[in-house]
Protein backbone atom coordinates (compact mmCIF):
# COMPACT_ATOMS: atom_id res chain seq x y z
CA UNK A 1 0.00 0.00 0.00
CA UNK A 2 1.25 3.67 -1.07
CA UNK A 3 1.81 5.42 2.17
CA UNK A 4 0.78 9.31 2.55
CA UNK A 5 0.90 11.33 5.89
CA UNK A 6 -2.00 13.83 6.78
CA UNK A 7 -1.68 16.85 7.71
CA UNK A 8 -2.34 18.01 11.78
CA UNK A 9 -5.64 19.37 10.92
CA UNK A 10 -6.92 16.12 8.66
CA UNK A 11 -5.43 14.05 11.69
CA UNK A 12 -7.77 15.99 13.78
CA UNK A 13 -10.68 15.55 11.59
CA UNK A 14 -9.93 12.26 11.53
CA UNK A 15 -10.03 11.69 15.27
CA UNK A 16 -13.67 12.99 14.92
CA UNK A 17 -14.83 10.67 13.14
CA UNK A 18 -14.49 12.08 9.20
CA UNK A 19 -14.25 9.42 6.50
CA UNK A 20 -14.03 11.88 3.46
CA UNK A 21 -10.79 13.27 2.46
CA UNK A 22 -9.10 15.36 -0.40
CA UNK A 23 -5.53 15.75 -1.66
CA UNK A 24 -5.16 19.00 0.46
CA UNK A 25 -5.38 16.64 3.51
CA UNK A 26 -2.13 15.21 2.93
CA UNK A 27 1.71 16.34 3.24
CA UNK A 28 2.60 18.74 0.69
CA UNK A 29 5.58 16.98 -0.93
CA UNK A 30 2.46 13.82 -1.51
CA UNK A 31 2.26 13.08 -5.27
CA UNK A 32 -0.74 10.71 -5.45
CA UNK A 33 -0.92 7.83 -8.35
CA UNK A 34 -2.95 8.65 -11.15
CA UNK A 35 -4.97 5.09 -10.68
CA UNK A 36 -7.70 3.96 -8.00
CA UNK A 37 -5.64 2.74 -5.19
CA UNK A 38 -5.63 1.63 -1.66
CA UNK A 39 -3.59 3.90 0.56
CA UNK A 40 -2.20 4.02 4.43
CA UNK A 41 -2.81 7.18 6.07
CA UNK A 42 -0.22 7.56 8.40
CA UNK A 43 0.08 10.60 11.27
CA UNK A 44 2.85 13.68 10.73
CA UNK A 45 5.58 11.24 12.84
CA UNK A 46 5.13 8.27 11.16
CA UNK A 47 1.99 6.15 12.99
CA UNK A 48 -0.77 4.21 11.26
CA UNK A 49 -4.21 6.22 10.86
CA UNK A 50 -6.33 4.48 8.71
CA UNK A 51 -6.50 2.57 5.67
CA UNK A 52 -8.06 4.63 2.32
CA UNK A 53 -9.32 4.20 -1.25
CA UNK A 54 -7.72 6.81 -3.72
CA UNK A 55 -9.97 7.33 -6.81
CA UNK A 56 -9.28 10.81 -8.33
CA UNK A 57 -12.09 10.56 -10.60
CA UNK A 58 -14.34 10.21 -7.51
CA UNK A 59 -16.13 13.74 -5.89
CA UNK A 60 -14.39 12.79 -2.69
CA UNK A 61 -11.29 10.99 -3.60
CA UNK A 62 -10.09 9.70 -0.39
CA UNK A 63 -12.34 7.68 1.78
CA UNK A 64 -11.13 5.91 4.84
CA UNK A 65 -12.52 2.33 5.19
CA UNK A 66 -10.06 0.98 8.37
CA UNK A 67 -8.73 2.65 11.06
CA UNK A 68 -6.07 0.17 11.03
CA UNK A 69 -3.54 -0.99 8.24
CA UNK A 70 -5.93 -3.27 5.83
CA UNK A 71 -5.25 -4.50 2.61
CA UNK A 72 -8.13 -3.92 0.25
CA UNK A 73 -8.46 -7.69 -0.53
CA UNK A 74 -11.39 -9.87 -1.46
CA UNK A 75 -11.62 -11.61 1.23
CA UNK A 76 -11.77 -8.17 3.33
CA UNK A 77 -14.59 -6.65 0.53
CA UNK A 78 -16.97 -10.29 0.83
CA UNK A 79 -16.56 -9.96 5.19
CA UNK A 80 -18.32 -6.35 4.76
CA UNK A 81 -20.91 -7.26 2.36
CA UNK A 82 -21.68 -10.65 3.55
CA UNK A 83 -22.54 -8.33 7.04
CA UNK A 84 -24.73 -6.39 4.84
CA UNK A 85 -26.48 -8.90 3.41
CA UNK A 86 -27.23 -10.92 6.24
CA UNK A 87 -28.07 -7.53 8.13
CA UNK A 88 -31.09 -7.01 5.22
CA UNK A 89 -32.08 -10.96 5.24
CA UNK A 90 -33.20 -10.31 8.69
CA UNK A 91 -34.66 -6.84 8.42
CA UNK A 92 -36.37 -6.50 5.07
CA UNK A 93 -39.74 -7.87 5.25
CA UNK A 94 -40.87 -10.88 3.15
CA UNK A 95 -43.47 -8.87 0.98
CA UNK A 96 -40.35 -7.05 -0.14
CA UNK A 97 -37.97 -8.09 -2.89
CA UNK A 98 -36.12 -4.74 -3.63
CA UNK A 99 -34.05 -2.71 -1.61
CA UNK A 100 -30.69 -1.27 -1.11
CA UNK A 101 -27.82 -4.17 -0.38
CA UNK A 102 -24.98 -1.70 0.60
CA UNK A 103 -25.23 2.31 1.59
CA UNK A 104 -21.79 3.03 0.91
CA UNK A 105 -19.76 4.34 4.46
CA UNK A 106 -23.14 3.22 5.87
CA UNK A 107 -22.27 -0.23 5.75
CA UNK A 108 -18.58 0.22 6.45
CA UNK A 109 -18.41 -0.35 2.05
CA UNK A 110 -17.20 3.18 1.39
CA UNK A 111 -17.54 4.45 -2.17
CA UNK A 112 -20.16 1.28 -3.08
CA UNK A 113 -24.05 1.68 -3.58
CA UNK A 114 -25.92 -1.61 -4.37
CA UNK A 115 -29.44 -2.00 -5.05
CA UNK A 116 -32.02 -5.38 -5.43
CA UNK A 117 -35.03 -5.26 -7.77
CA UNK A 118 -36.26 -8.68 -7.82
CA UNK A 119 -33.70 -10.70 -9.60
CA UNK A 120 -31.62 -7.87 -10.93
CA UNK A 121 -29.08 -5.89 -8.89
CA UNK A 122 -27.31 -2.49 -10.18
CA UNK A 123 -24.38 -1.65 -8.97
CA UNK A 124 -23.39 2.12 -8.47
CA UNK A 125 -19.84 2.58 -7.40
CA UNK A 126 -18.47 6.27 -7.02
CA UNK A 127 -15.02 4.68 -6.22
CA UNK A 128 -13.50 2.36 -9.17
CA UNK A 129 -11.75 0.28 -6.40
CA UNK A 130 -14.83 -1.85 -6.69
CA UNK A 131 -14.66 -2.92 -9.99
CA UNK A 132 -12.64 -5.30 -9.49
CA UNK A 133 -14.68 -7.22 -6.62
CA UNK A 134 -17.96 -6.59 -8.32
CA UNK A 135 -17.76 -10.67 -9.72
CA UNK A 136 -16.98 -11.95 -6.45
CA UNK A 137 -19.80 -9.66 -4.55
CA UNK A 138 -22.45 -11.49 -7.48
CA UNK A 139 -21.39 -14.73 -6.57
CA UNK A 140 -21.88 -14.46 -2.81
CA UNK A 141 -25.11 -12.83 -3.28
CA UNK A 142 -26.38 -16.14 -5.26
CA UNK A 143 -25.98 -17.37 -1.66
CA UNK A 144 -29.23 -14.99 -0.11
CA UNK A 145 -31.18 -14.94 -3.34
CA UNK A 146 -31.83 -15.94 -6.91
CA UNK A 147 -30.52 -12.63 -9.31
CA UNK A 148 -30.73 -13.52 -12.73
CA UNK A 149 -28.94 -10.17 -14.12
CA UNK A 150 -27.02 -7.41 -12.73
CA UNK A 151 -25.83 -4.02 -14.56
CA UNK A 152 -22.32 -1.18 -13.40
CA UNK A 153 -24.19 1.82 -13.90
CA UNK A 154 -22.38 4.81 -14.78
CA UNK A 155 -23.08 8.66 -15.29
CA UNK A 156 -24.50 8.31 -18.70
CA UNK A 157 -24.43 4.91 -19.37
CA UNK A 158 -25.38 1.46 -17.97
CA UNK A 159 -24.32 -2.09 -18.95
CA UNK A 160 -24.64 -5.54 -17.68
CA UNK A 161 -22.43 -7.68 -15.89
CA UNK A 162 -24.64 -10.48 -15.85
CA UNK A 163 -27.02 -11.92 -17.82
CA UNK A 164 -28.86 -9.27 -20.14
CA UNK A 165 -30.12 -6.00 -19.20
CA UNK A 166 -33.11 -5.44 -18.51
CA UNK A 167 -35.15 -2.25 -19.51
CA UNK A 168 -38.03 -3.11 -17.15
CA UNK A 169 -37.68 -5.29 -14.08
CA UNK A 170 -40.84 -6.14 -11.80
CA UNK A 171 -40.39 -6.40 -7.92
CA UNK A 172 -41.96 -6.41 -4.79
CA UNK A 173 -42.31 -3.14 -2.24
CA UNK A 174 -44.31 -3.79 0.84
CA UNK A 175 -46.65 -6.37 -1.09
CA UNK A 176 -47.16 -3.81 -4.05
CA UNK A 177 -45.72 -4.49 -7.41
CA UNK A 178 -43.13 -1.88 -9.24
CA UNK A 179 -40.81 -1.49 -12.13
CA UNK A 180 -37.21 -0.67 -12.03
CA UNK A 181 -36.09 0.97 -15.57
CA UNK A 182 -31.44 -0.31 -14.87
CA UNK A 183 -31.01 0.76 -18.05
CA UNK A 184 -31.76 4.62 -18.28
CA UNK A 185 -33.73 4.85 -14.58
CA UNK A 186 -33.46 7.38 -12.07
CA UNK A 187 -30.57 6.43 -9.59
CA UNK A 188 -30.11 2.45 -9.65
CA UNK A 189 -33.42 1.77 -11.74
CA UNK A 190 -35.45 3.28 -8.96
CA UNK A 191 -36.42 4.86 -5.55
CA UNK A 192 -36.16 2.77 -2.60
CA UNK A 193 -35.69 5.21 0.25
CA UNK A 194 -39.10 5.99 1.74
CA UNK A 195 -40.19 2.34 1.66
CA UNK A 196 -41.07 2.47 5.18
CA UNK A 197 -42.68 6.33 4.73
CA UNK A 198 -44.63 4.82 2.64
CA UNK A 199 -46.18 2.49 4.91
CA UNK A 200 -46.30 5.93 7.46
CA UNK A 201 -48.55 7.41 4.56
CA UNK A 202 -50.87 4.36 4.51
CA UNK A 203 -51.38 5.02 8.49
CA UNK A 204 -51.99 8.34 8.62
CA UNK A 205 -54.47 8.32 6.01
CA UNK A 206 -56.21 6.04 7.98
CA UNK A 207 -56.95 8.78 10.53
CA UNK A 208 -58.31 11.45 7.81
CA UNK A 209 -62.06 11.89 7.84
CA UNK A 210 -62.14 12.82 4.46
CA UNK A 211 -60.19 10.44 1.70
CA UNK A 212 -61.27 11.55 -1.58
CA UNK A 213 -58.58 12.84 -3.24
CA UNK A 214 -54.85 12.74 -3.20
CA UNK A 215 -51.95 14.37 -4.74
CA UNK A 216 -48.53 12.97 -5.34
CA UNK A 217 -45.76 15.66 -6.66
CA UNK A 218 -42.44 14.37 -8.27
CA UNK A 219 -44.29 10.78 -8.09
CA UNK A 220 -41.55 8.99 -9.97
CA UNK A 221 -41.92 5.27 -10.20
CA UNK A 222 -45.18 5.78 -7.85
CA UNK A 223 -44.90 4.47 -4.47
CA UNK A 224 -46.44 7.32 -2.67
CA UNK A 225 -49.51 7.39 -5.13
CA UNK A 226 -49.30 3.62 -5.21
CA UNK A 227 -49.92 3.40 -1.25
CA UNK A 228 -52.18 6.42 -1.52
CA UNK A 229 -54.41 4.29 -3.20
CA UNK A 230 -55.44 1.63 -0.72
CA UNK A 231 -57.58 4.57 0.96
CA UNK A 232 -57.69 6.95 -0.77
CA UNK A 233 -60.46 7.22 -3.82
CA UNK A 234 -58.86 9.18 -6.65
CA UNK A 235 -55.08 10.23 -6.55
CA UNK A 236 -52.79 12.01 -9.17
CA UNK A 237 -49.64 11.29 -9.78
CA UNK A 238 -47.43 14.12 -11.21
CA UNK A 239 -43.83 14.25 -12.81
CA UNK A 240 -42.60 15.30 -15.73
CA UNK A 241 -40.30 12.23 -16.36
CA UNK A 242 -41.35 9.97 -19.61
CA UNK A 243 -39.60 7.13 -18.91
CA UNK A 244 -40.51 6.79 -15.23
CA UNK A 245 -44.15 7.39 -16.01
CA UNK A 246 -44.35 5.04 -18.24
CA UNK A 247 -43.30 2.38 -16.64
CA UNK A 248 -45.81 3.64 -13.89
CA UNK A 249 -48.74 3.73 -16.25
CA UNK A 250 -47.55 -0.27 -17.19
CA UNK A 251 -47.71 -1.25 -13.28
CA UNK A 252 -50.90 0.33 -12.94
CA UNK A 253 -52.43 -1.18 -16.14
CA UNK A 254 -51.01 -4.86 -14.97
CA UNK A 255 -52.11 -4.61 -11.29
CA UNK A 256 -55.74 -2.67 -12.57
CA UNK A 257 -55.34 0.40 -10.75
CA UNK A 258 -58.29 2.41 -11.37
CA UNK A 259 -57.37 5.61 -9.09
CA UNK A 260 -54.43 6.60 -9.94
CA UNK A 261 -54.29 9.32 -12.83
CA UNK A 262 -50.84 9.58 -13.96
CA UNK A 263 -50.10 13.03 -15.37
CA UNK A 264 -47.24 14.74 -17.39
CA UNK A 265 -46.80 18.24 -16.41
CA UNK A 266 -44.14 20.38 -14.88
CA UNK A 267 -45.36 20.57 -11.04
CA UNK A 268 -45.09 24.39 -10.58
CA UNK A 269 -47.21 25.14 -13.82
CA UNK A 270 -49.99 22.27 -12.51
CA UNK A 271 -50.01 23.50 -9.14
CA UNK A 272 -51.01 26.67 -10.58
CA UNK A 273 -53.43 25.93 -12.80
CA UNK A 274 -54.90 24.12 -9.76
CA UNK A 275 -54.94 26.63 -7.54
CA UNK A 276 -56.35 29.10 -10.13
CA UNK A 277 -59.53 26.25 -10.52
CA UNK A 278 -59.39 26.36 -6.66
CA UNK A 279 -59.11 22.63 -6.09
CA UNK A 280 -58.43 21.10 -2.53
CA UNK A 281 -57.29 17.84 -1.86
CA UNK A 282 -57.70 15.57 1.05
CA UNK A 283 -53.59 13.88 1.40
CA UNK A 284 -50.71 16.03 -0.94
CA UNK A 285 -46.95 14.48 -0.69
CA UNK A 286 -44.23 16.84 -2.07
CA UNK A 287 -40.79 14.64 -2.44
CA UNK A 288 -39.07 16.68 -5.15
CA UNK A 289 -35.60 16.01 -6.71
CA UNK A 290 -32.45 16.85 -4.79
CA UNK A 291 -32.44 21.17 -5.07
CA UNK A 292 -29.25 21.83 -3.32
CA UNK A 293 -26.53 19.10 -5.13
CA UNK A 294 -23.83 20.89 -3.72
CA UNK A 295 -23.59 23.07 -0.57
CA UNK A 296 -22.88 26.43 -2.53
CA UNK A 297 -26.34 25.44 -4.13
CA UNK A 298 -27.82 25.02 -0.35
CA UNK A 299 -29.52 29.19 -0.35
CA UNK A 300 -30.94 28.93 -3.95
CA UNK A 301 -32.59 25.35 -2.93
CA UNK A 302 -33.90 26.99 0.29
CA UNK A 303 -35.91 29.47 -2.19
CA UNK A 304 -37.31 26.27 -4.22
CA UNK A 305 -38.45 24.42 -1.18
CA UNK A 306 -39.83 27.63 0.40
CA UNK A 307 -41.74 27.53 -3.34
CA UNK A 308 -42.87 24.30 -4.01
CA UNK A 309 -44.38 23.76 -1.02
CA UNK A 310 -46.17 27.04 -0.82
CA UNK A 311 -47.60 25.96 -4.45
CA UNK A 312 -48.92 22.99 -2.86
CA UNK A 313 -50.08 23.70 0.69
CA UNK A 314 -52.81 26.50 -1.41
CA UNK A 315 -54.53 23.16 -2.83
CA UNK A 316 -54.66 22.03 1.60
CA UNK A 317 -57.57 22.50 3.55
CA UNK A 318 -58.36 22.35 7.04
CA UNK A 319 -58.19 18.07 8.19
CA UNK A 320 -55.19 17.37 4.96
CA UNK A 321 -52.83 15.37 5.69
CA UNK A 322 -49.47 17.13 4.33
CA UNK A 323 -46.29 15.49 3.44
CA UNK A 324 -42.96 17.72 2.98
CA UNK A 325 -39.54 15.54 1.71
CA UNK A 326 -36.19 16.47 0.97
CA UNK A 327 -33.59 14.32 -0.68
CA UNK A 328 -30.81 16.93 -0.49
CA UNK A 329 -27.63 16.65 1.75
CA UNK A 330 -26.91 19.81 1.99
CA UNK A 331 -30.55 20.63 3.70
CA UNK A 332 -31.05 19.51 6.50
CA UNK A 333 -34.21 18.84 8.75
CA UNK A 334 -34.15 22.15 10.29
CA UNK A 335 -33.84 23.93 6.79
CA UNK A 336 -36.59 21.94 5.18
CA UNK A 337 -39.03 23.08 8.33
CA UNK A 338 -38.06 26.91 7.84
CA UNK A 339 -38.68 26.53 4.54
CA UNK A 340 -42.10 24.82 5.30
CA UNK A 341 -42.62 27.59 7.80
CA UNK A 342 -42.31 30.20 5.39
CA UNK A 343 -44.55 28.57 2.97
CA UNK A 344 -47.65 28.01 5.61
CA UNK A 345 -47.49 31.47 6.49
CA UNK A 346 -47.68 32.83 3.28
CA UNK A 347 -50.78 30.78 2.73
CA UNK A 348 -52.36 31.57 6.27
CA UNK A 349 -52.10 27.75 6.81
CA UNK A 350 -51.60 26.23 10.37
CA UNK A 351 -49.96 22.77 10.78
CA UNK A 352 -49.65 20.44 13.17
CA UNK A 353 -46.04 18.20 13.19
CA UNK A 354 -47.06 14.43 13.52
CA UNK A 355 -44.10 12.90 12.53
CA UNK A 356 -40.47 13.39 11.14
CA UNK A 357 -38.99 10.64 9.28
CA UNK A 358 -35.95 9.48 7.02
CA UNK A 359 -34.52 7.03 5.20
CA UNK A 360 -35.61 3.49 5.15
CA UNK A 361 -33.34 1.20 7.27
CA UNK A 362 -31.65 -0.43 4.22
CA UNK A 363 -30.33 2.90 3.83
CA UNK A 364 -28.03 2.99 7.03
CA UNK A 365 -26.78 6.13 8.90
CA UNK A 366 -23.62 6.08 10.13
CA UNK A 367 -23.42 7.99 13.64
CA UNK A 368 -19.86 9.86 12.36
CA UNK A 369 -20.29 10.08 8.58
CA UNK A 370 -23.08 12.76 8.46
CA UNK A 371 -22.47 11.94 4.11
CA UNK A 372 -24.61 8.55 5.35
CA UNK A 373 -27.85 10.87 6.03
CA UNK A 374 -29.97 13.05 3.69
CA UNK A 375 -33.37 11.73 3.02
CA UNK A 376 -36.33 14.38 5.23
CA UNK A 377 -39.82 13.64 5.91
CA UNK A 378 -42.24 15.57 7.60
CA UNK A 379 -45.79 14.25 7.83
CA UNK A 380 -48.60 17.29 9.19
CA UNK A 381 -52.01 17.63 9.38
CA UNK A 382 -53.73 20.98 8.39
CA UNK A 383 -55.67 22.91 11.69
């Protein structure tokens, strides 16, 4: 292993618990190798500080996976995932067959994302130490469950490392059927984080008076609207994405779903237009795209979220259940609610906090790698 020495001040970040580094973090003379690479981090005198992956392609290039000297092996890579997958065969419920197998530092696998649908499993790896393991990772998996195909998706591309893949794969999400698009889908093929906010949804609307009509904003592949539906008597589902609604409109068509209207539109302008024909609905969720990528980005996204959801709380009335969601890392939990705050009182609206959620447990948090957490969800009814 290539052997680098931080600087005082990484050392010191490093005692706190940080697991994302840059080449500024090292000695000055350091001349890094132009390959993905393990690499010891060693203190200024000389003393073991961790073990790293070095990918300079990667947005943060130096992630620490030990805290003592490791090599980077296979047999090291299978003890970390085979914890992760026997950590999801115990938690994941059986009407469930899709889900993420490995949150990157969240599961001690740092630079790795790995998502199930059904029998096909994408791989998303932001560090291109993986590549080389991804064969032996398949293999073990066979042990858990039956995957038929699996695909290395990249930023514009995706293409299979087993099997053929698949433009459309079925699978399971508490007992409801979806489809995963691995080939050109959003993130893996699909959204998997608010699996159990979904189920949060389904209980809430159970204490509404009034069910008649429900909203879903930025639906994507439809679990919101999806779950909506049980209870709810006619829902819409809105996004603008073609490919994701389509393969929503498929679901719907194969499962006969009767009432769930899936729209087309850009959710500002239909929000609008709503509001202008004074409509009202009974349960709206908002769960928009990440606004805020990066954190210079964080005060424009605090305008959007401060926007969005004043567009949507006009359509609330008095007894709505409201859902507010924020994928971005750079918001947090206290952002999203001043944003929320700001868009109730513009609208005159009072609300009532019954819940704040995150991330579904296949999507660990890691208590010192804050990189772990970013998924917000408020849940509030309308006084």
């Amino acid at each position: 292993m290539l052997e680098f020495r931080l600087t005082p001040k990484a050392l010191r970040r490093l005692h706190y618990g940080a697991h994302w580094f840059w080449p500024s973090d090292l000695a000055a003379n350091s001349a890094l190798p132009g390959h993905a690479s393990p690499l010891l981090l060693l203190e200024p005198r000389g003393k073991v500080a961790a073990s790293a992956l070095w990918d300079a392609a990667s947005a943060a290039p130096i992630r620490v996976y030990s805290h003592t000297k490791q090599e980077f092996s296979e047999s090291f890579v299978l003890t970390r995932w085979r914890e992760a997958l026997a950590w999801r065969s115990k938690t994941i419920p059986t009407n469930c067959d899709a889900f993420r197998l490995a949150h990157s530092e969240g599961d001690r696998m740092p630079g790795l994302v790995a998502d199930r649908y059904g029998t096909h499993v994408s791989f998303a790896p932001s560090m291109a130490n993986w590549h080389g393991h991804l064969s032996a990772l398949l293999e073990e998996i066979q042990q858990y469950w039956s995957i038929q195909s699996a695909s290395l998706q990249a930023p514009s591309r995706a293409e299979a490392i087993l099997g053929v893949l698949p433009c459309r794969v079925p699978y399971l999400l508490n007992g409801h059927r979806f489809q995963a698009n691995p080939a050109d889908g959003q993130k893996t093929g699909a959204f998997l984080d608010q699996r159990e906010n979904y189920l949060a949804l389904q209980r809430w609307l159970g204490c509404l008076s009034e069910r008649n009509f429900g909203l879903d904003l930025y639906c994507a592949n439809g679990g919101f609207a999806r779950h909506m539906a049980e209870s709810v008597t006619h829902v819409e589902a809105v996004d603008r994405g073609e490919t994701v609604l389509e393969s929503l409109g498929l679901m719907l068509e194969e499962e006969a779903v009767k009432n769930i209207k899936v729209i087309r539109a850009d959710v500002r302008e239909y929000l609008q237009g709503k509001a202008q024909a004074r409509r009202t609905y009974d349960a709206i969720v908002v769960d928009p795209p990440a606004f805020a990528k990066s954190r210079k980005e964080r005060q424009p996204a605090m305008s959007q979220y401060a926007d969005i959801n004043a567009r949507a709380l006009r359509l609330t009335k008095r007894g709505s259940l409201y859902v507010s969601c924020s994928c971005s890392h750079h918001i947090s939990a206290e952002d999203l609610l001043a944003a929320i705050r700001e868009a109730a009182l513009s609208n005159e609206k009072t609300l009532q906090i019954l819940e704040q959620r995150g991330q579904s447990v296949d999507h660990p948090i890691l208590l010192n790698a804050p990189e772990t957490e970013y998924l917000k969800c408020f849940f509030f009814r309308v006084i």
